[in-house]
C-alpha atoms as a PDB file:
ATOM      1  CA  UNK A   1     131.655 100.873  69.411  1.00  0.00           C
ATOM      2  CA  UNK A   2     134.145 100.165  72.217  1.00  0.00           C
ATOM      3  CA  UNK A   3     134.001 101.356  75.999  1.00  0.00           C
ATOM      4  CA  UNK A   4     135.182 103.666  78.676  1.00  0.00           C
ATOM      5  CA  UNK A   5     134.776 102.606  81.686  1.00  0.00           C
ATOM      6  CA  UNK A   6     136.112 104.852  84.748  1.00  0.00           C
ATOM      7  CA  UNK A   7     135.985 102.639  88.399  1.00  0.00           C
ATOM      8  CA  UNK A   8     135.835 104.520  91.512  1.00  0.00           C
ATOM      9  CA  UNK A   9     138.231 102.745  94.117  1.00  0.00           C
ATOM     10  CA  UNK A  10     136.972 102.771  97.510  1.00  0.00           C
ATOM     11  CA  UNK A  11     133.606 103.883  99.036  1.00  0.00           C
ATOM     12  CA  UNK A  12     131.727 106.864  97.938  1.00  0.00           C
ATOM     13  CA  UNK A  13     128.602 108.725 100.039  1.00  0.00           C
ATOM     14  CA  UNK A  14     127.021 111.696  98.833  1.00  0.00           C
ATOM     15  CA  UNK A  15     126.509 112.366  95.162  1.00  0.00           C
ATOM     16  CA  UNK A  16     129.424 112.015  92.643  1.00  0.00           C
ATOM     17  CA  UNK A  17     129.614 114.215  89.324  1.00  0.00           C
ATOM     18  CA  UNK A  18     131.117 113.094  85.832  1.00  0.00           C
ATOM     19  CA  UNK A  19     131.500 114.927  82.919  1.00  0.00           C
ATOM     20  CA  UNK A  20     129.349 113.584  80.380  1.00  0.00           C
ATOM     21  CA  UNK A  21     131.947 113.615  77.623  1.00  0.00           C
ATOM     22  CA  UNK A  22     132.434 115.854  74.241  1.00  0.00           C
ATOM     23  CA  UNK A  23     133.470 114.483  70.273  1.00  0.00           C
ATOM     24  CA  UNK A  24     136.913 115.089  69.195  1.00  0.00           C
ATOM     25  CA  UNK A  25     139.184 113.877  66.656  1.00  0.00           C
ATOM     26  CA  UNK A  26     140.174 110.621  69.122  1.00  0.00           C
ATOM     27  CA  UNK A  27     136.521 109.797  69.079  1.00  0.00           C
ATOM     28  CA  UNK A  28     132.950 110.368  70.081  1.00  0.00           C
ATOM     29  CA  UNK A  29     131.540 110.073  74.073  1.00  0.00           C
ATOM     30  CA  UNK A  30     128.147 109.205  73.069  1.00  0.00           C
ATOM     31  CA  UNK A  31     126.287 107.918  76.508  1.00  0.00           C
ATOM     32  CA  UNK A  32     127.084 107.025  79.473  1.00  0.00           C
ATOM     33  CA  UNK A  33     125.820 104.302  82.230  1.00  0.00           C
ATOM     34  CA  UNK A  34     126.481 103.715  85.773  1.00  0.00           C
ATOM     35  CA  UNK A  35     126.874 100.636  87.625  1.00  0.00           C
ATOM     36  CA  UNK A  36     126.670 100.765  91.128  1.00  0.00           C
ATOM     37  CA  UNK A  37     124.612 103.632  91.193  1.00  0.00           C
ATOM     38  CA  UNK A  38     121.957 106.106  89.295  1.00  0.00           C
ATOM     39  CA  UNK A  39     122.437 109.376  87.196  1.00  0.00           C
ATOM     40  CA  UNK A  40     119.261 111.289  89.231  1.00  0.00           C
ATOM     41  CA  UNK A  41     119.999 114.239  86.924  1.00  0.00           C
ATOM     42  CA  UNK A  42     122.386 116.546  84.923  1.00  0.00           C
ATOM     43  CA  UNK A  43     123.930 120.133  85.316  1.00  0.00           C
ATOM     44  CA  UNK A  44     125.185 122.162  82.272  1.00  0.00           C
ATOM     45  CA  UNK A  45     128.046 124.755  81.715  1.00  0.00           C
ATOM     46  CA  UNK A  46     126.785 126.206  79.316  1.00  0.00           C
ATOM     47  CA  UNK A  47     129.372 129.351  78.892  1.00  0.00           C
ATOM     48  CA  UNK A  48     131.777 126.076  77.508  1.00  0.00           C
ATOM     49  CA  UNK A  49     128.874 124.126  76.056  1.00  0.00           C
ATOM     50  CA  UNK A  50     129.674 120.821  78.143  1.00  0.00           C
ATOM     51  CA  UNK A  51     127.195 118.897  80.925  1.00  0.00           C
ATOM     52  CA  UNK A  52     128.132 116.489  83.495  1.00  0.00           C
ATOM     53  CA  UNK A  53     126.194 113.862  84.645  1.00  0.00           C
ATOM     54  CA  UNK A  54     125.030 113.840  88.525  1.00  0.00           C
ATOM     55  CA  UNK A  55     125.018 110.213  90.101  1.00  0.00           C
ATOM     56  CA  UNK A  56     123.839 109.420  93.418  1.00  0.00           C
ATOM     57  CA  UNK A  57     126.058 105.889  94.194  1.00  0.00           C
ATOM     58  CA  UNK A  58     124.405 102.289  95.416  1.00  0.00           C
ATOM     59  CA  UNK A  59     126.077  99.981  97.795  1.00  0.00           C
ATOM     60  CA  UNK A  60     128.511  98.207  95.648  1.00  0.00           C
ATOM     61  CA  UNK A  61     131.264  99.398  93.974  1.00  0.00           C
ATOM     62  CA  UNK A  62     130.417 102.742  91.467  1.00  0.00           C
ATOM     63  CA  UNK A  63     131.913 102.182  87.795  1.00  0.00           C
ATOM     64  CA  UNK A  64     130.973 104.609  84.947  1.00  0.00           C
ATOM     65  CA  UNK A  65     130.439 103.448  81.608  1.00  0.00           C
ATOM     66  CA  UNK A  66     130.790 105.797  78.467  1.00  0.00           C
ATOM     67  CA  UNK A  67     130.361 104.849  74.903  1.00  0.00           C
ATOM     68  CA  UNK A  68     132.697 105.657  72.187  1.00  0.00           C
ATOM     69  CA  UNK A  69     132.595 105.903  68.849  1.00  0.00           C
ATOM     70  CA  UNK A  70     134.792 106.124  65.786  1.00  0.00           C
ATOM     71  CA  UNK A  71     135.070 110.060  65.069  1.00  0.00           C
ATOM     72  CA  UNK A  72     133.936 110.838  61.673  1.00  0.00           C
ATOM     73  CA  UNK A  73     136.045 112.043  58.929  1.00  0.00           C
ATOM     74  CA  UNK A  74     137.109 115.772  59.483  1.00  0.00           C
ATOM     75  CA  UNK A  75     135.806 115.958  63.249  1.00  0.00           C
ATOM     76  CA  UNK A  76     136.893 118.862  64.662  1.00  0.00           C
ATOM     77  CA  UNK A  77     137.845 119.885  68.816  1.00  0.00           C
ATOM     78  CA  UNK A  78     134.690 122.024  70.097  1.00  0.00           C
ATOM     79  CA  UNK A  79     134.471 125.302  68.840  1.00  0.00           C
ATOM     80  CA  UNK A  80     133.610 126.605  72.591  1.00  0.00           C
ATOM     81  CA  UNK A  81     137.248 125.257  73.520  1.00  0.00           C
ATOM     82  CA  UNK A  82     139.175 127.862  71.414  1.00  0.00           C
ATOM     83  CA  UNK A  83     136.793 130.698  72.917  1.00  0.00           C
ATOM     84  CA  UNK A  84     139.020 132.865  74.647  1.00  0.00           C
ATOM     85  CA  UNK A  85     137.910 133.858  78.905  1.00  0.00           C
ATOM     86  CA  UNK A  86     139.189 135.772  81.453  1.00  0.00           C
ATOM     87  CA  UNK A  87     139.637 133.699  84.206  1.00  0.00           C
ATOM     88  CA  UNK A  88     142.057 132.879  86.751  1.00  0.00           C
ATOM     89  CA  UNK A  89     143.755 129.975  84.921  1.00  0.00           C
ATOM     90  CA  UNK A  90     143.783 131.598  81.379  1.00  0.00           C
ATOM     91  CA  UNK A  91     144.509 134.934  81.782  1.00  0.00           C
ATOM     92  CA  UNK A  92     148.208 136.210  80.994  1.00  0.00           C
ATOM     93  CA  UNK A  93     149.915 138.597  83.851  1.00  0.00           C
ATOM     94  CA  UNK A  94     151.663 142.049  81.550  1.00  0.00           C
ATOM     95  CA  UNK A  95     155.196 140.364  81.549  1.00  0.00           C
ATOM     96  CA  UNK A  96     153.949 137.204  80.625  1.00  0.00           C
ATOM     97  CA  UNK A  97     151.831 138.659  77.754  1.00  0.00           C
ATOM     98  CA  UNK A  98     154.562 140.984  76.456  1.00  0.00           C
ATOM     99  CA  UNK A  99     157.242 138.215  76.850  1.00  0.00           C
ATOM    100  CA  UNK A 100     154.733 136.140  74.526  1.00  0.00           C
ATOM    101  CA  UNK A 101     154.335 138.436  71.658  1.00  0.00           C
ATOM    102  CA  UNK A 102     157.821 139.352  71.702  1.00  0.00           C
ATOM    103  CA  UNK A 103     158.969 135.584  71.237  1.00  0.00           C
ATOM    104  CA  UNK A 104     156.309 134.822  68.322  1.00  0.00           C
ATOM    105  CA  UNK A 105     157.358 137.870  66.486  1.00  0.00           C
ATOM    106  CA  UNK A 106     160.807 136.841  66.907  1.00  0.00           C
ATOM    107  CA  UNK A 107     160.289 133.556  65.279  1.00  0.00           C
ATOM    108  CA  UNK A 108     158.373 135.186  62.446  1.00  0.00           C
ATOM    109  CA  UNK A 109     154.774 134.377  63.721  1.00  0.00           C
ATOM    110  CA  UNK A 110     152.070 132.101  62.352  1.00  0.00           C
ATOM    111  CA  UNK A 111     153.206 128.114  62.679  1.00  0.00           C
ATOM    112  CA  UNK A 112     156.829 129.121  63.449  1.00  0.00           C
ATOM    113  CA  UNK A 113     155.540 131.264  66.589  1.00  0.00           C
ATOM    114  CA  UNK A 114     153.621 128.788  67.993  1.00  0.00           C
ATOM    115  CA  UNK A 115     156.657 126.370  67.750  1.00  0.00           C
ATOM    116  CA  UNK A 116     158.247 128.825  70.020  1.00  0.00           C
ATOM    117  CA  UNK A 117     156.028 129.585  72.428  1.00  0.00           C
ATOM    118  CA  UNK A 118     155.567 125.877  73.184  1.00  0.00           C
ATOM    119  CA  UNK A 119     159.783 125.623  72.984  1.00  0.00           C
ATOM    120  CA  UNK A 120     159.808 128.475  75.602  1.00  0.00           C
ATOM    121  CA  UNK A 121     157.469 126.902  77.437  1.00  0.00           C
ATOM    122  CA  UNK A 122     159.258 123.325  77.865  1.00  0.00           C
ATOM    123  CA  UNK A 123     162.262 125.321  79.007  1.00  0.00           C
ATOM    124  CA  UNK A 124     160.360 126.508  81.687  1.00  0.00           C
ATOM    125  CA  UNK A 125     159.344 123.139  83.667  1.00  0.00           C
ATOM    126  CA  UNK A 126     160.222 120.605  85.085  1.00  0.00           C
ATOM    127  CA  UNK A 127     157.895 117.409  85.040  1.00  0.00           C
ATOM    128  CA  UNK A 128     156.643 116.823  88.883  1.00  0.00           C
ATOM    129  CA  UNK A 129     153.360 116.874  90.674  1.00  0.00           C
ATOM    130  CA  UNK A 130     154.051 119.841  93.114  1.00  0.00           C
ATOM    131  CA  UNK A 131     151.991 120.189  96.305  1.00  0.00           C
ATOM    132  CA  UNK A 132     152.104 123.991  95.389  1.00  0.00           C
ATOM    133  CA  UNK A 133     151.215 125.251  91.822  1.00  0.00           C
ATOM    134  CA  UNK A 134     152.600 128.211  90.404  1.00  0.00           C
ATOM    135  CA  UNK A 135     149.422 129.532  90.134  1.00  0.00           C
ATOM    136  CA  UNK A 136     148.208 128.872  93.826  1.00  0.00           C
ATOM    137  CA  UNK A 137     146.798 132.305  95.105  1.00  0.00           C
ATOM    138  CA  UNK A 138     147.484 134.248  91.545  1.00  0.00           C
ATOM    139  CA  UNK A 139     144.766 135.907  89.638  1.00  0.00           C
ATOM    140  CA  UNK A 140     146.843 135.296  86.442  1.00  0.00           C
ATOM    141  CA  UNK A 141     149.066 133.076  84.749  1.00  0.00           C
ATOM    142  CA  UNK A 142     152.361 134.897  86.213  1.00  0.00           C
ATOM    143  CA  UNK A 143     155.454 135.349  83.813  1.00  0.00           C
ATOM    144  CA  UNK A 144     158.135 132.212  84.952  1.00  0.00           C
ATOM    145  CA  UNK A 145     161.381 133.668  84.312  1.00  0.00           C
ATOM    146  CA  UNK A 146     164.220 131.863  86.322  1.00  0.00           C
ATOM    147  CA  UNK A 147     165.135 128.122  86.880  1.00  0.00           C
ATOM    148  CA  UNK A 148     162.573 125.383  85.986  1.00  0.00           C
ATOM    149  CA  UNK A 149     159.377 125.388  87.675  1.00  0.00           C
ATOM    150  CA  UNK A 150     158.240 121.971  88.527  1.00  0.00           C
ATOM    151  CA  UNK A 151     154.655 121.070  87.235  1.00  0.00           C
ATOM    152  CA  UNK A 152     152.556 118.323  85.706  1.00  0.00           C
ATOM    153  CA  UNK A 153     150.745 118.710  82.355  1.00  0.00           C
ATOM    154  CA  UNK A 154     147.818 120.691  84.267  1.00  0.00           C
ATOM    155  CA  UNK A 155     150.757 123.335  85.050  1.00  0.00           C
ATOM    156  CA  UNK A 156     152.282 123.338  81.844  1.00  0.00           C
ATOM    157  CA  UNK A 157     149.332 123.628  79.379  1.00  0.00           C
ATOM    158  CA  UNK A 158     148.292 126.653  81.608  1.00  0.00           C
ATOM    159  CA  UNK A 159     150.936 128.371  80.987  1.00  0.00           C
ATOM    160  CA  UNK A 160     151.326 127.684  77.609  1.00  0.00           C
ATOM    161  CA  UNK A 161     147.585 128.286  76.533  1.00  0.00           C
ATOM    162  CA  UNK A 162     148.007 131.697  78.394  1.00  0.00           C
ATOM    163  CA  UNK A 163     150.990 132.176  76.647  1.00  0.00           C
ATOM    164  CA  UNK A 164     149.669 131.065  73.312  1.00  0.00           C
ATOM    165  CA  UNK A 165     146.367 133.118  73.492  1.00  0.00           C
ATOM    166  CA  UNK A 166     148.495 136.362  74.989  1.00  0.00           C
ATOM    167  CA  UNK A 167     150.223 136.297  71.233  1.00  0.00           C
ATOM    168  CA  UNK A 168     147.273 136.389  69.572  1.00  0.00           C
ATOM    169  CA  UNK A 169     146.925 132.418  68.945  1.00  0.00           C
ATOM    170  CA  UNK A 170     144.190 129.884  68.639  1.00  0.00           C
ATOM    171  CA  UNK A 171     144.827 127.484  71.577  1.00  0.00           C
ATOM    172  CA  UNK A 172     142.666 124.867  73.445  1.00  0.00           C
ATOM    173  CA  UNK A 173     143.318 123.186  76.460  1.00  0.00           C
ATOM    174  CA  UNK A 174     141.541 119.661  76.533  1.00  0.00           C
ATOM    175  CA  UNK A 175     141.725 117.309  79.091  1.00  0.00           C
ATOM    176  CA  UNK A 176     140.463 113.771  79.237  1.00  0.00           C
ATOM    177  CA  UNK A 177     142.230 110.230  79.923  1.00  0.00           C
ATOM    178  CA  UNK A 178     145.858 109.056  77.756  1.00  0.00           C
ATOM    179  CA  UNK A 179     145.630 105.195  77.741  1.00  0.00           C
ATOM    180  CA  UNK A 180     149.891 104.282  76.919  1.00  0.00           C
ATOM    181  CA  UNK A 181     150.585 100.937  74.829  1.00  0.00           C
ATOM    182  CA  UNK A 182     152.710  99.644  77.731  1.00  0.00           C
ATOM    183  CA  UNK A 183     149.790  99.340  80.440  1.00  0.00           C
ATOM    184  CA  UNK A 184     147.144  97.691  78.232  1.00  0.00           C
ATOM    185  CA  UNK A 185     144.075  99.893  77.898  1.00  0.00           C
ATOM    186  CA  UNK A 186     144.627 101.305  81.688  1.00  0.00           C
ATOM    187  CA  UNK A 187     145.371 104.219  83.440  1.00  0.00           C
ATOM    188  CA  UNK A 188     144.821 105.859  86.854  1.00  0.00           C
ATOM    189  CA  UNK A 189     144.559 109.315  86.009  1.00  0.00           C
ATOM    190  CA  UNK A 190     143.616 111.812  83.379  1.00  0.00           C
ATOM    191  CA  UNK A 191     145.467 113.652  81.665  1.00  0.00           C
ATOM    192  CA  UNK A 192     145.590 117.058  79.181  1.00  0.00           C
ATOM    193  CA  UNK A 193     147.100 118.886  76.131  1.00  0.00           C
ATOM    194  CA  UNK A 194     147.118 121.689  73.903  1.00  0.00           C
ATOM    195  CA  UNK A 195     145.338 122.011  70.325  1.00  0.00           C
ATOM    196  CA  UNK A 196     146.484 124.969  68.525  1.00  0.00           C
ATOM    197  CA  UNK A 197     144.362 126.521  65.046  1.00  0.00           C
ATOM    198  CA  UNK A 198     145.947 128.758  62.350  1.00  0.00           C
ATOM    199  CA  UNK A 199     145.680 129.322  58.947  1.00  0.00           C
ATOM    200  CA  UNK A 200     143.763 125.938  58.538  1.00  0.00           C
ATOM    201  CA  UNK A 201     146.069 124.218  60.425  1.00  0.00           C
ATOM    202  CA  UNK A 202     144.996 122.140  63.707  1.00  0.00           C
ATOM    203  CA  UNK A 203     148.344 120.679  65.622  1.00  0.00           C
ATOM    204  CA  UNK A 204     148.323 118.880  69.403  1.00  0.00           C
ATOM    205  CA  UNK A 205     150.725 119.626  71.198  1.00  0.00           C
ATOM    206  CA  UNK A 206     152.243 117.492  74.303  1.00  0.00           C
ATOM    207  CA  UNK A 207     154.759 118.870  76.255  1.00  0.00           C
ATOM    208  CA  UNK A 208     154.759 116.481  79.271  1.00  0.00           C
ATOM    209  CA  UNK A 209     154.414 113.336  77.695  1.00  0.00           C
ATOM    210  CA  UNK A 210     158.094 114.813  75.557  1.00  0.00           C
ATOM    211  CA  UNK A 211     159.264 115.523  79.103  1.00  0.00           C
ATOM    212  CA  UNK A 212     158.571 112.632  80.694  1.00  0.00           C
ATOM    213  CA  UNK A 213     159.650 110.270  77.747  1.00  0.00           C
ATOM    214  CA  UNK A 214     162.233 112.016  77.274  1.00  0.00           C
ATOM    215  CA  UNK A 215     161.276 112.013  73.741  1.00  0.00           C
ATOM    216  CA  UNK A 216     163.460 115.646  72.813  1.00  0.00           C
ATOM    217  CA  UNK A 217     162.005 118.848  72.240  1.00  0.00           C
ATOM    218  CA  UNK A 218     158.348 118.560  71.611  1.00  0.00           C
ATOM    219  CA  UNK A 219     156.728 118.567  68.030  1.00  0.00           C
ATOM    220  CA  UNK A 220     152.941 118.664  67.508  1.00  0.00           C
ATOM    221  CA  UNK A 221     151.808 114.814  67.007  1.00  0.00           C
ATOM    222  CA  UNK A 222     148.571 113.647  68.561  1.00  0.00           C
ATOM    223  CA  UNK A 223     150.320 110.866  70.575  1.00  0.00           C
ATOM    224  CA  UNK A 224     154.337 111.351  70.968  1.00  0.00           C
ATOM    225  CA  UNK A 225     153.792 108.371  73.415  1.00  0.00           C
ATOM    226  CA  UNK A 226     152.516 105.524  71.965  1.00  0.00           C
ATOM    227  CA  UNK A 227     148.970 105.012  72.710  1.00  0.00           C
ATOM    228  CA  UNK A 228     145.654 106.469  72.737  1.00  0.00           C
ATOM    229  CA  UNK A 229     144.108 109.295  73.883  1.00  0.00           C
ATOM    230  CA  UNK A 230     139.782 110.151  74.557  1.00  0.00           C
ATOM    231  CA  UNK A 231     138.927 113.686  75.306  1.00  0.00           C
ATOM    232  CA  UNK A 232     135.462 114.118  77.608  1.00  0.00           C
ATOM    233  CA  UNK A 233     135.872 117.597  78.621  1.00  0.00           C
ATOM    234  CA  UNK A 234     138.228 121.361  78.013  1.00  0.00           C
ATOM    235  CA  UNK A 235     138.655 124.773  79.008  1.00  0.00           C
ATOM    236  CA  UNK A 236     139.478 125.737  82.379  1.00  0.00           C
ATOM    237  CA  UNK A 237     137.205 127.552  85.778  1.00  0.00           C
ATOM    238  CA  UNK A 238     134.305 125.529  85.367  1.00  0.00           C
ATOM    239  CA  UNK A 239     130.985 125.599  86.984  1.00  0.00           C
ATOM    240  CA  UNK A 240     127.735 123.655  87.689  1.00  0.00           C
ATOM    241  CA  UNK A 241     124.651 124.139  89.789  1.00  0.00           C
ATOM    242  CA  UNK A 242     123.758 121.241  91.573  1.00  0.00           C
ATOM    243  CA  UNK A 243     121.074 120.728  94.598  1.00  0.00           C
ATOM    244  CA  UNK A 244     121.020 124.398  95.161  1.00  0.00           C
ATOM    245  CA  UNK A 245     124.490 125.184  95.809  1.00  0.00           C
ATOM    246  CA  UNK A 246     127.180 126.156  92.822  1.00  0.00           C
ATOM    247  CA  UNK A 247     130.416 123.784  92.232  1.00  0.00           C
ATOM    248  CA  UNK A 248     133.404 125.700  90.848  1.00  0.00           C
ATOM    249  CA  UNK A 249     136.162 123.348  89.856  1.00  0.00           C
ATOM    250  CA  UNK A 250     139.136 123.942  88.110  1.00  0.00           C
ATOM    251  CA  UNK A 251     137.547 121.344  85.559  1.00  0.00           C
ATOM    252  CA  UNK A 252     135.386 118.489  85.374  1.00  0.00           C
ATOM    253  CA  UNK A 253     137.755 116.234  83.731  1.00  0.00           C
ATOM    254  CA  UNK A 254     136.943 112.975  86.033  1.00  0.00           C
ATOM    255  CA  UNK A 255     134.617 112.247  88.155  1.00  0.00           C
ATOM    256  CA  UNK A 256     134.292 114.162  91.441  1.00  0.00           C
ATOM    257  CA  UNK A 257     133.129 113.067  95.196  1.00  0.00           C
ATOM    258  CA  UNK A 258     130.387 115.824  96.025  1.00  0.00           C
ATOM    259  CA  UNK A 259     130.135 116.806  99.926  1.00  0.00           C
ATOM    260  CA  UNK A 260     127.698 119.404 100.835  1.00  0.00           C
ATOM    261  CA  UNK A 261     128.985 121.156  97.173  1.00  0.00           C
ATOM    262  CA  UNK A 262     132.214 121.082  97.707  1.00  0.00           C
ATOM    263  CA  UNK A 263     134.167 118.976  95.060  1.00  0.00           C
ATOM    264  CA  UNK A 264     136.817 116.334  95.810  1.00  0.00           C
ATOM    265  CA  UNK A 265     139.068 113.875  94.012  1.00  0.00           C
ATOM    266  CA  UNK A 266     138.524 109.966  94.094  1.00  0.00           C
ATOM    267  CA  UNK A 267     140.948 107.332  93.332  1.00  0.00           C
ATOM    268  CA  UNK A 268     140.278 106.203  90.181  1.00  0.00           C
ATOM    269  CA  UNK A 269     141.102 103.922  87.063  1.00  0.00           C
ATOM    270  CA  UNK A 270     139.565 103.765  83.959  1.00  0.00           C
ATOM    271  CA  UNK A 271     140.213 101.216  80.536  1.00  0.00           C
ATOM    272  CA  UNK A 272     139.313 101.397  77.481  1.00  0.00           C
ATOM    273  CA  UNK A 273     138.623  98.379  75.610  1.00  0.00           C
ATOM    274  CA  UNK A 274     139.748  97.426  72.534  1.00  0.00           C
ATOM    275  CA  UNK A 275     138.489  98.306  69.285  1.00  0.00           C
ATOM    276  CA  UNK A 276     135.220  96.071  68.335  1.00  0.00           C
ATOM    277  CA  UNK A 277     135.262  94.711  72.417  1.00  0.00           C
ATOM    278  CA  UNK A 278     133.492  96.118  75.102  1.00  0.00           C
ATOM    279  CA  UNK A 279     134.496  95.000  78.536  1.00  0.00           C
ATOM    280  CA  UNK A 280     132.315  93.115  80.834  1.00  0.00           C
ATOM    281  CA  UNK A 281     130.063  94.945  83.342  1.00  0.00           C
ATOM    282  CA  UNK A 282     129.348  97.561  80.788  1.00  0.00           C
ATOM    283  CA  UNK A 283     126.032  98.189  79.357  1.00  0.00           C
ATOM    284  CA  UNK A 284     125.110  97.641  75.255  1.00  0.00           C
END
C-alpha cells in the first residue's frame, strides 16, 4: 500500500472539499484521512458516479492522506467517464464537430482517426497557462482554426475530448496528479489526459506532457514523461450539494477552499511515496 498525501500551504477557514478518489489502471484511491482537520461529511455526483469528501480544517497545518493500492489485473477507467454530456466544456460548436468527422474519415477512421484528431489537435496549441481560456464565456468547445492557441493540458484535452466524441469516439478526460522521475515523488499541481476506447482497444493519450518535453508528435503511452501518474477524479461541469447551497466546479480534481459555496483554489503539493513506504504523518 503506499500513500498520497496532498498538503495545503498556507491557512485555510471555512470548509475545504476533496475528491475522494476513483480506481484506474495507475492504481486504486481506497480511503482517505485528514490531518489537521475532520471529514464532517461527504457530497456525491452522482450523474459521474464520484464523491468528495467535506473537511472542516483544525488549527495546524491541513494535509490529506489517501491510500493507494496496486490496481488489479485488467482494471479498467470508470465506465461513467466515457458517458457522453452536454455541457459547456464537452460539447462540440457545428464547425468544430464537422471539422472532426471530416478529419477521422480522412484518415480512414477507427485507431487511425483517433491518431488524427489528437495530431490536429497538438497543431492547434501552444503549451501556456493563459489568464483567458478559449472557452471563457462559450457555451461550446468553439472550432480553433488559425495560429496556435495557447493552453495548458485543461485546454487541450477539452478540445480534444470534444473533438474526439464529435467523431463518434470513445474518449475520457481524467484528471488527477503526474508525479515526474526528476522531482522525487512531488508535485504542485494536478494534472489531466485523455483515454480513448475502440474496438477493444484502451490508449492514453498526453498531448502536453509531448509539448512540453518536447518529446515529438504525441503517441498514446500512459507516461511519455517518465514518471507516475494517480487518477482521483474525470469528466468535466461537476457538482455537489454541500450545507445547503450547490458548488459547480469545472472539476473536483484537488482540493478546494469553500467560502459561503463558492469554490476556490489553494496552493498545494502533494507526494507520493514510494512503493512498499508510506510517508510519515500519514495514517495506517
Amino acid at each position: 500500500m503506499r500513500s498520497l498525501t496532498v498538503e495545503i500551504e498556507g491557512g485555510v477557514a471555512d470548509r475545504v472539499i476533496a475528491p475522494l478518489g476513483l480506481t484506474s489502471p495507475h492504481g486504486a484511491v481506497c480511503a482517505l484521512t485528514v490531518g489537521g482537520g475532520q471529514i464532517e461529511g461527504t457530497a456525491c455526483e452522482p450523474e459521474l458516479g464520484l464523491a468528495a469528501a467535506v473537511i472542516r480544517p483544525g488549527r495546524g497545518p491541513l494535509a490529506l492522506h489517501y491510500a493507494v493500492a496496486p490496481a488489479p489485473d485488467g482494471t479498467a477507467y470508470p465506465e461513467a467517464a466515457f458517458r457522453p454530456r452536454v455541457t459547456r466544456h464537452s460539447l462540440a460548436a457545428g464547425p468544430l464537430a464537422d471539422a472532426s468527422r471530416r478529419i477521422a474519415d480522412a484518415a480512414g477512421g477507427g485507431l487511425a482517426g483517433i491518431a488524427a484528431l489528437v495530431a490536429e489537435t497538438e497543431a492547434r496549441f501552444a503549451y501556456d497557462h493563459p489568464d483567458i481560456r478559449f472557452t471563457d464565456g462559450l457555451d461550446h468547445v468553439p472550432h480553433l482554426t488559425c495560429g496556435l492557441t495557447p493552453g495548458s493540458c485543461v485546454d487541450i484535452n477539452t478540445y480534444l475530448v470534444a473533438s474526439l466524441r464529435a467523431a463518434g469516439f470513445e474518449a475520457a478526460y481524467i484528471y488527477g496528479y503526474f508525479f515526474p522521475m526528476e522531482k522525487g515523488g512531488t508535485t504542485h499541481d494536478g494534472h489531466c489526459w485523455v483515454v480513448t476506447r475502440h474496438d477493444g482497444q484502451v490508449q492514453e493519450w498526453d498531448i502536453a506532457h509531448h509539448l512540453k518535453a518536447g518529446l515529438g508528435p504525441t503517441r498514446p503511452a500512459a507516461n511519455p514523461r517518465p514518471g507516475e501518474r494517480i487518477a482521483l477524479s474525470h469528466s468535466m461541469d461537476h457538482r455537489y450539494r454541500v450545507a445547503g447551497h450547490t458548488v459547480a466546479l469545472r472539476i473536483l480534481g484537488e482540493p478546494m477552499l469553500l467560502v459561503s459555496g463558492r469554490a476556490e483554489a489553494v496552493t498545494l503539493r502533494a507526494s507520493l511515496s514510494a512503493p512498499g513506504l508510506q510517508p510519515a504523518g500519514a495514517d495506517a
